[in-house]
C-alpha atoms as a PDB file:
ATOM      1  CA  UNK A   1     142.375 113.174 -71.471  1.00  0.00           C
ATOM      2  CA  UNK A   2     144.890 111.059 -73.622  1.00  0.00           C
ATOM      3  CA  UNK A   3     148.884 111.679 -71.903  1.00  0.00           C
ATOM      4  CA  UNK A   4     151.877 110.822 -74.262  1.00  0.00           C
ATOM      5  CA  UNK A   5     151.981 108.101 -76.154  1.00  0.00           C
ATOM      6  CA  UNK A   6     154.130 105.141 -75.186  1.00  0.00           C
ATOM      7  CA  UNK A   7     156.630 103.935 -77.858  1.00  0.00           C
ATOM      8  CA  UNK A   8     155.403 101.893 -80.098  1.00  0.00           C
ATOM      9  CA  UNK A   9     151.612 102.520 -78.694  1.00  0.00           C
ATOM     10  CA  UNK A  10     149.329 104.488 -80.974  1.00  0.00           C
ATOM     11  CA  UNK A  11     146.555 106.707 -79.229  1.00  0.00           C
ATOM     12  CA  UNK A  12     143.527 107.784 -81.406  1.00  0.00           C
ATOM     13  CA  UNK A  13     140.611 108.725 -80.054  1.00  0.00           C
ATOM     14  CA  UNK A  14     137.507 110.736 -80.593  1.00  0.00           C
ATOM     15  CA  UNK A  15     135.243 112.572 -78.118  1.00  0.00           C
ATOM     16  CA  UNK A  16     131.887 114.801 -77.559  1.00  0.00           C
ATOM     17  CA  UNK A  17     131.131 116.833 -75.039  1.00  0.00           C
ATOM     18  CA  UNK A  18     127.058 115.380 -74.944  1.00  0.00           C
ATOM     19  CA  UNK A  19     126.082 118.724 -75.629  1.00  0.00           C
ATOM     20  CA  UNK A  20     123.874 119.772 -78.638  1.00  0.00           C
ATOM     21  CA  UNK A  21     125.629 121.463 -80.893  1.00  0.00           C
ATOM     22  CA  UNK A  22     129.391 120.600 -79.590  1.00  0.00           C
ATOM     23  CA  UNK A  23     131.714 118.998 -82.218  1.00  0.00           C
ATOM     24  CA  UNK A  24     132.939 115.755 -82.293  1.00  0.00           C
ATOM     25  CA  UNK A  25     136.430 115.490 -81.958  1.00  0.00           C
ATOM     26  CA  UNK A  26     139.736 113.587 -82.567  1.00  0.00           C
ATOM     27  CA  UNK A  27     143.306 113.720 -80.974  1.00  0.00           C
ATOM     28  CA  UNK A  28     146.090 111.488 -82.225  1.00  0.00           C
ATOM     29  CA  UNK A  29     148.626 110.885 -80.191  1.00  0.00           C
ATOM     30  CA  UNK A  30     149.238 113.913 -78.068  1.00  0.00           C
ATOM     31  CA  UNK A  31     148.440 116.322 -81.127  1.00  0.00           C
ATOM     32  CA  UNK A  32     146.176 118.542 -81.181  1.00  0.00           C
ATOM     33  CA  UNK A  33     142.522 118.315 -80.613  1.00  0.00           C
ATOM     34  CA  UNK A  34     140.461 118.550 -84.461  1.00  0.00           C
ATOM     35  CA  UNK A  35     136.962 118.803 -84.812  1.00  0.00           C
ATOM     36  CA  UNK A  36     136.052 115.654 -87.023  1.00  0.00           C
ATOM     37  CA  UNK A  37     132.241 116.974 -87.336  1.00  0.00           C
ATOM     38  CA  UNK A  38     132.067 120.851 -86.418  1.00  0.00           C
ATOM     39  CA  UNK A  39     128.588 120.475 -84.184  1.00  0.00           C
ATOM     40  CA  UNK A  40     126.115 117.334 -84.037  1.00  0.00           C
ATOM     41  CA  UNK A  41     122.963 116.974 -81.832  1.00  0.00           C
ATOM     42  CA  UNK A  42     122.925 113.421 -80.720  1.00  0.00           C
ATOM     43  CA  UNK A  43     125.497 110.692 -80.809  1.00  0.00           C
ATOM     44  CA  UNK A  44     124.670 106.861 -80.001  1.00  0.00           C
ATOM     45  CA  UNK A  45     126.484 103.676 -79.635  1.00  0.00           C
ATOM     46  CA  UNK A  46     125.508 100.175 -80.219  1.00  0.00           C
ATOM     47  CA  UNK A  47     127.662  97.505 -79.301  1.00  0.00           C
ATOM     48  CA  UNK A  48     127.654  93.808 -81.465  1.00  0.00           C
ATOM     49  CA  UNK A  49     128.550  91.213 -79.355  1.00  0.00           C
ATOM     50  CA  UNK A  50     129.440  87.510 -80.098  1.00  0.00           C
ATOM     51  CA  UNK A  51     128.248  85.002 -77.625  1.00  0.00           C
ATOM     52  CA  UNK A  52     130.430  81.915 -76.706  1.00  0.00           C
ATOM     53  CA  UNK A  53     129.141  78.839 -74.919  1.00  0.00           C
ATOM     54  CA  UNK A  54     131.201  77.518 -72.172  1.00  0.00           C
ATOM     55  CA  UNK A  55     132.156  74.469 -72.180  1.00  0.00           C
ATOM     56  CA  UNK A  56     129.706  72.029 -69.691  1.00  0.00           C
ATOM     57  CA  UNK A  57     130.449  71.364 -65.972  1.00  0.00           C
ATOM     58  CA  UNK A  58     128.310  69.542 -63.520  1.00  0.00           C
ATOM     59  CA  UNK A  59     128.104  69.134 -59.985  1.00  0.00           C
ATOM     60  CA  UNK A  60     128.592  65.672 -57.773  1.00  0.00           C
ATOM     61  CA  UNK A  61     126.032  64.617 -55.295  1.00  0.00           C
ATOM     62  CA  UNK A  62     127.014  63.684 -51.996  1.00  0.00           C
ATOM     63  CA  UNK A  63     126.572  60.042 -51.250  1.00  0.00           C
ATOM     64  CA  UNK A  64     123.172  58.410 -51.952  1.00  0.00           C
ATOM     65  CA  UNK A  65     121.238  55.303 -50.806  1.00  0.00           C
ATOM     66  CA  UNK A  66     120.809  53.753 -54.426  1.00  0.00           C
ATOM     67  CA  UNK A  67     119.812  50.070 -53.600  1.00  0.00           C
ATOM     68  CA  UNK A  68     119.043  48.258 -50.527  1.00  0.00           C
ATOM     69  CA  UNK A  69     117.559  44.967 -48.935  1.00  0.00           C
ATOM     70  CA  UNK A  70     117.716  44.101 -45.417  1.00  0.00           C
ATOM     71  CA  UNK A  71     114.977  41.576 -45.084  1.00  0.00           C
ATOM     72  CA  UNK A  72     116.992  38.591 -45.857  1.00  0.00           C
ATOM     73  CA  UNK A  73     117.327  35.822 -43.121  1.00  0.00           C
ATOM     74  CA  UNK A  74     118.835  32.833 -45.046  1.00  0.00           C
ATOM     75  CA  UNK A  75     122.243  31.589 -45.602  1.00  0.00           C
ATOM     76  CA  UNK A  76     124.205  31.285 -48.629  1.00  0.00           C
ATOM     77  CA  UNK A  77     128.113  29.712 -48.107  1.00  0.00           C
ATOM     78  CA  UNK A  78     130.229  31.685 -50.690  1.00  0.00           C
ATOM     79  CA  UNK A  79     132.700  28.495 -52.087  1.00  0.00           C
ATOM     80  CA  UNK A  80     134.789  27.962 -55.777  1.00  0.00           C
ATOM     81  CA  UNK A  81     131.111  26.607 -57.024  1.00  0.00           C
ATOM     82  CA  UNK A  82     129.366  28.577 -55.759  1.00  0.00           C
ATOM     83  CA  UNK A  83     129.442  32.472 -55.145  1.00  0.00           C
ATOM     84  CA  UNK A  84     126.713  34.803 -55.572  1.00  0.00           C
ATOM     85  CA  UNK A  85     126.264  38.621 -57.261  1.00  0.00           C
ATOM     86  CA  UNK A  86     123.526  41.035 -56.772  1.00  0.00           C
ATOM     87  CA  UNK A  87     121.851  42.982 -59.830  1.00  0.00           C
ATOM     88  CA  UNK A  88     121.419  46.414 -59.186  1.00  0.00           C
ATOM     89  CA  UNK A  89     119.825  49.021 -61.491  1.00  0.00           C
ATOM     90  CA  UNK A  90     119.674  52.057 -59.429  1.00  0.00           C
ATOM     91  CA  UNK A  91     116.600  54.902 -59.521  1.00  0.00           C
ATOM     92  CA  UNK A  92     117.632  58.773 -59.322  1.00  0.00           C
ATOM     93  CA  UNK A  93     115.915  61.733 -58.326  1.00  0.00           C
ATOM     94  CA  UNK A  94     116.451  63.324 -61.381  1.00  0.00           C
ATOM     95  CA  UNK A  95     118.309  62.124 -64.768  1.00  0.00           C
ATOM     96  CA  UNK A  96     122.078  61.918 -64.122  1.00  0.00           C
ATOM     97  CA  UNK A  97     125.151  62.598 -66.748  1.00  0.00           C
ATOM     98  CA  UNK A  98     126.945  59.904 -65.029  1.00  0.00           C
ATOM     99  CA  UNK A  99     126.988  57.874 -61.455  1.00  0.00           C
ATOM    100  CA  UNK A 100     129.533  56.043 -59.395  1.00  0.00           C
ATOM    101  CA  UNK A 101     129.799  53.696 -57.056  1.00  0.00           C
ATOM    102  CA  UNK A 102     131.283  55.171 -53.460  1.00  0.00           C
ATOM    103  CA  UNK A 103     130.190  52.219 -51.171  1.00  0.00           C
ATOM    104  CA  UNK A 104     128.615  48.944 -50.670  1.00  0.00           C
ATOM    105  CA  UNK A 105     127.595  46.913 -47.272  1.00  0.00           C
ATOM    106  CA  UNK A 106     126.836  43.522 -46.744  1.00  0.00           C
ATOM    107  CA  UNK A 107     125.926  40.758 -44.403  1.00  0.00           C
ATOM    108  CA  UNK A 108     128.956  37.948 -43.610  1.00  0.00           C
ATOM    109  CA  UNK A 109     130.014  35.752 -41.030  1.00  0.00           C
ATOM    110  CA  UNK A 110     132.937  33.412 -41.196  1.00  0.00           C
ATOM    111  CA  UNK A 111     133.181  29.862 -42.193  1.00  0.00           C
ATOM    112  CA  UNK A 112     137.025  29.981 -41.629  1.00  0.00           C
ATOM    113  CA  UNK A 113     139.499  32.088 -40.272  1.00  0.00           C
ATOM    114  CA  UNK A 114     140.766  31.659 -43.219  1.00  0.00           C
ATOM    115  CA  UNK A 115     138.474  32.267 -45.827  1.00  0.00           C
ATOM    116  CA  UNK A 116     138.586  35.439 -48.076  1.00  0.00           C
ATOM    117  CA  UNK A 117     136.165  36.710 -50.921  1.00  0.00           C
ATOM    118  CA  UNK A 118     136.371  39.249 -53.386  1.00  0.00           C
ATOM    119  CA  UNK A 119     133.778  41.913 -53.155  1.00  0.00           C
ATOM    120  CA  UNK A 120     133.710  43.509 -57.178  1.00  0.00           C
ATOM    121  CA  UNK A 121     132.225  46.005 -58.938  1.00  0.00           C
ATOM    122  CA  UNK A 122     131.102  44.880 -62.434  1.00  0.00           C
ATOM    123  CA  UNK A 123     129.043  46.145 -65.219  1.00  0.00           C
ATOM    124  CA  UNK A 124     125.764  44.007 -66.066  1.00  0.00           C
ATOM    125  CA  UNK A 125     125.579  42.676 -69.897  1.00  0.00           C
ATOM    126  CA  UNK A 126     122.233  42.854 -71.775  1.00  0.00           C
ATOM    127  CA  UNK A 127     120.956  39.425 -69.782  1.00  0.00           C
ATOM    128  CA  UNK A 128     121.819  41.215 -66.239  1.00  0.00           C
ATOM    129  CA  UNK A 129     125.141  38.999 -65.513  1.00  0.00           C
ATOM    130  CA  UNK A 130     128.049  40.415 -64.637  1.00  0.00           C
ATOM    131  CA  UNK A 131     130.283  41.074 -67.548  1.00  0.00           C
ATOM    132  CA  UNK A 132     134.237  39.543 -66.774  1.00  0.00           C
ATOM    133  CA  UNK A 133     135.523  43.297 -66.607  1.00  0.00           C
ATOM    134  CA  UNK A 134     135.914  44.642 -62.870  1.00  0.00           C
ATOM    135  CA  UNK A 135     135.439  47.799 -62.596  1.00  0.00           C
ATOM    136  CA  UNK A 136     136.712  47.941 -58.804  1.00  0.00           C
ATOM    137  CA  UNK A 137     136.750  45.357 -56.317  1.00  0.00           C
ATOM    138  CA  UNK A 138     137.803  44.992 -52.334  1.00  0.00           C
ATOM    139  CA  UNK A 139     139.143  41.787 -50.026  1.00  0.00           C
ATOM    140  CA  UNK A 140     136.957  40.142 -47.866  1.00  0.00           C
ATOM    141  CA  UNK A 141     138.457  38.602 -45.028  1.00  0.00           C
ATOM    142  CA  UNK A 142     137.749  36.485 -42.599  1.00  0.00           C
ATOM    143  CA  UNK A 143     139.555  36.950 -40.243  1.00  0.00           C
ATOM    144  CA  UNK A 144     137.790  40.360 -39.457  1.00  0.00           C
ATOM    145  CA  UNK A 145     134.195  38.056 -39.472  1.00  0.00           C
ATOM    146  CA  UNK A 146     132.740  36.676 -36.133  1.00  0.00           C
ATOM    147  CA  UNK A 147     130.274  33.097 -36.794  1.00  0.00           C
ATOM    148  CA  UNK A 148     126.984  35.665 -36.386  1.00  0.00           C
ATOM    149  CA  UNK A 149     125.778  37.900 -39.388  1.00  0.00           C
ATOM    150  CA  UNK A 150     126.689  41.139 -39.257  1.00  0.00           C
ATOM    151  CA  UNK A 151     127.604  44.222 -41.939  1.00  0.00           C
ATOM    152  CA  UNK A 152     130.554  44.865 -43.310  1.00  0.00           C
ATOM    153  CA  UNK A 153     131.300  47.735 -44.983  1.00  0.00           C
ATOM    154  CA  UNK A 154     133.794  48.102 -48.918  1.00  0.00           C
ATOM    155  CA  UNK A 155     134.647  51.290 -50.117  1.00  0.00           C
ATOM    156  CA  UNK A 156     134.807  51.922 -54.012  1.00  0.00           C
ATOM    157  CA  UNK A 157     136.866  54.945 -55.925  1.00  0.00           C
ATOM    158  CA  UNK A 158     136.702  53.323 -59.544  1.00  0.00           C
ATOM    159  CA  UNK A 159     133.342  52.523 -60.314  1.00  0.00           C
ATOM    160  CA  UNK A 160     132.841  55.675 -61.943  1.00  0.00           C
ATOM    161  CA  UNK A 161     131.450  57.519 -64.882  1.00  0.00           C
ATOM    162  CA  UNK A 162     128.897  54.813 -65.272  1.00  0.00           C
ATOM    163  CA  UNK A 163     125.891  55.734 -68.037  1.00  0.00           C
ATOM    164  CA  UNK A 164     122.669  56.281 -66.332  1.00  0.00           C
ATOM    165  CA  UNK A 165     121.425  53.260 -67.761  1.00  0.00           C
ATOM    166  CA  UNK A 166     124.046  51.033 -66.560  1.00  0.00           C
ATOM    167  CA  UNK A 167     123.517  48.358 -64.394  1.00  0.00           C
ATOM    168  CA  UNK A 168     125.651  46.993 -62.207  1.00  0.00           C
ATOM    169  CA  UNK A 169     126.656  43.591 -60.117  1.00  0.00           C
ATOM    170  CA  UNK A 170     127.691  43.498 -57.078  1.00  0.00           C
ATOM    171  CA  UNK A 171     129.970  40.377 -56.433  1.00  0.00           C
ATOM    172  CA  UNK A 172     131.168  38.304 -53.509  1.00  0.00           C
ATOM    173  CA  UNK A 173     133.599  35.834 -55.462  1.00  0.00           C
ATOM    174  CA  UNK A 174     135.258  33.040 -53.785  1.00  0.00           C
ATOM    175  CA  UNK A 175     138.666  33.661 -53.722  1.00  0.00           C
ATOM    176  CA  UNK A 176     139.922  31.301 -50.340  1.00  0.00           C
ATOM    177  CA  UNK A 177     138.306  28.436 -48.344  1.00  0.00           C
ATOM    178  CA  UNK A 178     134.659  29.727 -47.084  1.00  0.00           C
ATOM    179  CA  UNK A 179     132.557  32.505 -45.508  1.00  0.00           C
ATOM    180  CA  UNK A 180     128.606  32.997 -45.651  1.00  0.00           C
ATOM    181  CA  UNK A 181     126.182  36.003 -46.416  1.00  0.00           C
ATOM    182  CA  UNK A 182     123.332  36.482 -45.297  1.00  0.00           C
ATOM    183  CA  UNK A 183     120.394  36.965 -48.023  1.00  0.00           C
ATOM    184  CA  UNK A 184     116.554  37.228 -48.529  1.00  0.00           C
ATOM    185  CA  UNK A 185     115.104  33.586 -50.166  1.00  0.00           C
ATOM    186  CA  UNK A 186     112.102  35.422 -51.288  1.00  0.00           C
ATOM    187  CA  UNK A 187     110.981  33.634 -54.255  1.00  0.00           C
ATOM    188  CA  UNK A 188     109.695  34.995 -56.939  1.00  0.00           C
ATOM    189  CA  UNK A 189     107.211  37.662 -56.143  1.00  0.00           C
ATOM    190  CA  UNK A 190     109.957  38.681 -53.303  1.00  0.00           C
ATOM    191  CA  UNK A 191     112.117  38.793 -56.482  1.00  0.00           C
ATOM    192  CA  UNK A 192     109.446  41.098 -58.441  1.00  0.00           C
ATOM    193  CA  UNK A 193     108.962  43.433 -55.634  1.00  0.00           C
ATOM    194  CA  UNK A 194     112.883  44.273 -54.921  1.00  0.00           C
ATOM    195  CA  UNK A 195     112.955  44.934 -58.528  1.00  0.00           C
ATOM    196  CA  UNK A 196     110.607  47.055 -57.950  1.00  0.00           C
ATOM    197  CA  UNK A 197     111.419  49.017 -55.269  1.00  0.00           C
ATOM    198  CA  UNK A 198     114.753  48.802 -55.919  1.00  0.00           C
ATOM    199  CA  UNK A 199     116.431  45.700 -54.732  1.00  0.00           C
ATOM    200  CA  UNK A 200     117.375  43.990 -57.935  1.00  0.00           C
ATOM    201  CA  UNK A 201     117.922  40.295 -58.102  1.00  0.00           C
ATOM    202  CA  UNK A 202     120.514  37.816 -56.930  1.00  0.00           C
ATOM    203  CA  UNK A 203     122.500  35.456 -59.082  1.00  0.00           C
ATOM    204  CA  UNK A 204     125.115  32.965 -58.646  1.00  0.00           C
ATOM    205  CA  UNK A 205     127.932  31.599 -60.520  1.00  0.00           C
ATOM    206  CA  UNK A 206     128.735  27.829 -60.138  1.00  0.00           C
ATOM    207  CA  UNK A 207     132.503  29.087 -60.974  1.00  0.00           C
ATOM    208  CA  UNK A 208     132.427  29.323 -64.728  1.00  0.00           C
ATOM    209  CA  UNK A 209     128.834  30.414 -65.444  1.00  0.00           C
ATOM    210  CA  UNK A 210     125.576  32.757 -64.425  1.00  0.00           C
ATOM    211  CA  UNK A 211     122.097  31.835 -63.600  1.00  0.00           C
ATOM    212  CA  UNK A 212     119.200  33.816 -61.884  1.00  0.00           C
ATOM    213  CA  UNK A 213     118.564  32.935 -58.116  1.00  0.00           C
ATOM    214  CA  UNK A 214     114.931  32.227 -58.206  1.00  0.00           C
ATOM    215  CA  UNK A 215     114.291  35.916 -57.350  1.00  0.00           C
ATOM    216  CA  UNK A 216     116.178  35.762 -53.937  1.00  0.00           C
ATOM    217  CA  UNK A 217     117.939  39.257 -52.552  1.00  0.00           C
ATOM    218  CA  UNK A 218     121.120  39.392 -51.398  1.00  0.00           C
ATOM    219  CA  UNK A 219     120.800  41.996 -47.895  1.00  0.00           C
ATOM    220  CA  UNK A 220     123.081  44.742 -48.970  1.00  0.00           C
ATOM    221  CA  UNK A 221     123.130  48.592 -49.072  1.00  0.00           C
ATOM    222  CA  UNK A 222     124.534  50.149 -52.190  1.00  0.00           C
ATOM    223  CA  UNK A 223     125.443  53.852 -51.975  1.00  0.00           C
ATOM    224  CA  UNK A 224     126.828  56.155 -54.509  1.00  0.00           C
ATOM    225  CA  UNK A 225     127.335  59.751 -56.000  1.00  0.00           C
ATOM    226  CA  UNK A 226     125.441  61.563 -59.544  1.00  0.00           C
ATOM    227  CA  UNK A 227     126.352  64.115 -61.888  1.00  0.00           C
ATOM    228  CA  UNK A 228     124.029  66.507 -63.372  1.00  0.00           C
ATOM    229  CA  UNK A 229     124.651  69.817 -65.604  1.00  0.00           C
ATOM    230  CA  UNK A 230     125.067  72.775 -64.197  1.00  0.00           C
ATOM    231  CA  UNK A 231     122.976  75.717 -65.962  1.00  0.00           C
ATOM    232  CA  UNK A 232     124.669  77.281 -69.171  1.00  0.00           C
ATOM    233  CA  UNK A 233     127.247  79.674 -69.207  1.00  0.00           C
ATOM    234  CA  UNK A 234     128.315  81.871 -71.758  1.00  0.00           C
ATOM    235  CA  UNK A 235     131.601  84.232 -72.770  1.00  0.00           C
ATOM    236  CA  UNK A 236     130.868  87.147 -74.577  1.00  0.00           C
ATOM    237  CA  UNK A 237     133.696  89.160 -77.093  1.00  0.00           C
ATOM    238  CA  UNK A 238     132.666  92.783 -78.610  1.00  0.00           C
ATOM    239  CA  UNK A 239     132.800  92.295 -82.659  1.00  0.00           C
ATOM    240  CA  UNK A 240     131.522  95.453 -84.064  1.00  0.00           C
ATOM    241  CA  UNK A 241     130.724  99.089 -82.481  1.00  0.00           C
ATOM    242  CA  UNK A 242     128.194 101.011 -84.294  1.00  0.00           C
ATOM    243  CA  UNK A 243     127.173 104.631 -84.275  1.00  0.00           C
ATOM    244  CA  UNK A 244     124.628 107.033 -84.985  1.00  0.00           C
ATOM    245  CA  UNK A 245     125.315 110.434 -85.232  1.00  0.00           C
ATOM    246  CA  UNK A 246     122.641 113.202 -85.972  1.00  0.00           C
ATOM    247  CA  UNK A 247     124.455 116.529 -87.284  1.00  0.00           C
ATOM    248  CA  UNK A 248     121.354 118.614 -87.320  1.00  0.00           C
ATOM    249  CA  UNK A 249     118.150 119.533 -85.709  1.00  0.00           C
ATOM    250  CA  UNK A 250     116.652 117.731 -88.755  1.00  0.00           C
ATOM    251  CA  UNK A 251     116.228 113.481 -87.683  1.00  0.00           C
ATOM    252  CA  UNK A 252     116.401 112.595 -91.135  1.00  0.00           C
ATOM    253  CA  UNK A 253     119.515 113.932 -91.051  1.00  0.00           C
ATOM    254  CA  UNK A 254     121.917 111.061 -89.621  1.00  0.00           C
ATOM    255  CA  UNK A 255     125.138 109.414 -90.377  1.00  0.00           C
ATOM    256  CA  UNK A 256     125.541 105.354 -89.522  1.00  0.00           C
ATOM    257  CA  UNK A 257     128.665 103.670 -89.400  1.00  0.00           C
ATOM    258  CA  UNK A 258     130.039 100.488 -87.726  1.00  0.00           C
ATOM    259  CA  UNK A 259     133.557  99.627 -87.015  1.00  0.00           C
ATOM    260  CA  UNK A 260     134.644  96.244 -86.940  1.00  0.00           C
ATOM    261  CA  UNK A 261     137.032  95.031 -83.429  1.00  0.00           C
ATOM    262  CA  UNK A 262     139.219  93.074 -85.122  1.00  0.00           C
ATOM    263  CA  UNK A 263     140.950  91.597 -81.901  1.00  0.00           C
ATOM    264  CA  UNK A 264     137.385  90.937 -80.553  1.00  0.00           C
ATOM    265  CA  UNK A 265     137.900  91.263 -76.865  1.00  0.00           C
ATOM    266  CA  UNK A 266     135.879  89.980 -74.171  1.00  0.00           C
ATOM    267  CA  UNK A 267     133.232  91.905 -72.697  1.00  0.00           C
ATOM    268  CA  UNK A 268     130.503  91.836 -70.049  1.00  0.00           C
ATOM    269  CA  UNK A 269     127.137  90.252 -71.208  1.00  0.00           C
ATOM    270  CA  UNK A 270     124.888  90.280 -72.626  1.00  0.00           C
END
């Protein structure tokens, strides 16, 4: 039943009992009930929809063991000439939108209390050396070493949105007086198989340029987060409504219409 009509709000419907035979009606407003079609024997409704695509989201990993070497026994003193950066080109599970760097460990010890280094983030360029941006980058200190090996730990929050593709270098760059890391000399089929399992190579700067570390490993853990796409999801709005109405015993006998929706609204789907 249709009550008063609020100002300004137009009511018009129509109605059918779902009995053969029973008219099909129509009330405007609150005024009276007309028959529109005096009896009809079936009455259906389609509905037209129009189907929206949401716009992508994906879901974040939690943290993952990307790259790794711990077999490394050899030490390499970290000075203005000479500093050294680790190529890593991570392997994923599946194929990621994006991936980040979350955290990275290595193995130091202290030359000097006061020595510091700069542990960075950078993207790789097509020869594999670190390109001059930083994409994030932490202090090392020492002051917080001890004079044996042992792992210290730099968390990252900007090394982000990185194509799965992308490379990266991780860098310990001389920034004050000395400290050592601790690094695998494995020559070059060591070099070969940490590419291959997924170790990358080392490098080193002499303080102004990049060359390859005849295949050596720096020891290091690098961990970080993925994004992949979450399934599809889709918005539906109802465009046109149309009906079939059979006035008589006879099929043949039908009337189709459709209406248009002009304000389209949204509906369930599909």
């Amino acid at each position: 039943m249709i009550g008063p009509a609020a100002p300004g709000i137009v009511h018009n419907a129509s109605a059918w009992s779902g009995r053969a035979g029973d008219p099909l009606t129509r009330q405007y407003n609150s005024g009276a009930v007309v028959n529109v079609i005096p009896s009809i024997q079936s009455l259906a409704l389609a509905y037209d929809k129009r189907q929206v695509q949401a716009p992508t989201t994906y879901t974040t990993s939690a943290e993952t063991l990307l790259s790794s070497n711990t077999g490394g026994s050899t030490t390499y003193a970290v000075k203005s000439t000479s500093y050294p950066g680790q190529y890593i080109s991570p392997s994923f599970p599946v194929t990621p939108n994006t991936w980040s760097v979350t955290r990275a460990m290595i193995q130091a010890k202290q030359s000097s209390s006061v020595g510091q280094a700069a542990i960075e983030i950078h993207t790789a360029d097509a020869n594999g050396y670190p390109t001059a941006a930083v994409l994030d980058l932490q202090t090392l200190q020492g002051s917080n070493l001890t004079g044996s090996f042992a792992w210290q730990t730099f968390t990252f929050s900007n090394a982000t949105g990185l194509s799965p593709s992308q490379p990266i270098v991780l860098v310990v760059r001389w920034v004050a007086d000395g400290c050592s890391i601790e690094y695998d000399n494995g020559g070059l089929l060591g070099g070969l198989l940490g590419g291959l399992f997924g170790g990358g190579n080392m490098e080193q700067s002499n303080g102004s340029s990049w060359s390859g570390a005849g295949g050596a490993n720096m020891n290091h853990y690098l961990y970080g987060t993925y994004t992949t796409p979450n399934p599809p999801t889709y918005t539906y709005y109802l465009k046109d409504v149309r009906c079939n109405v059979q006035v008589t015993s006879d099929s043949a006998a039908q009337l189709n219409t459709s209406v248009r929706i002009l304000n389209e609204p949204q509906v369930t789907g599909p």
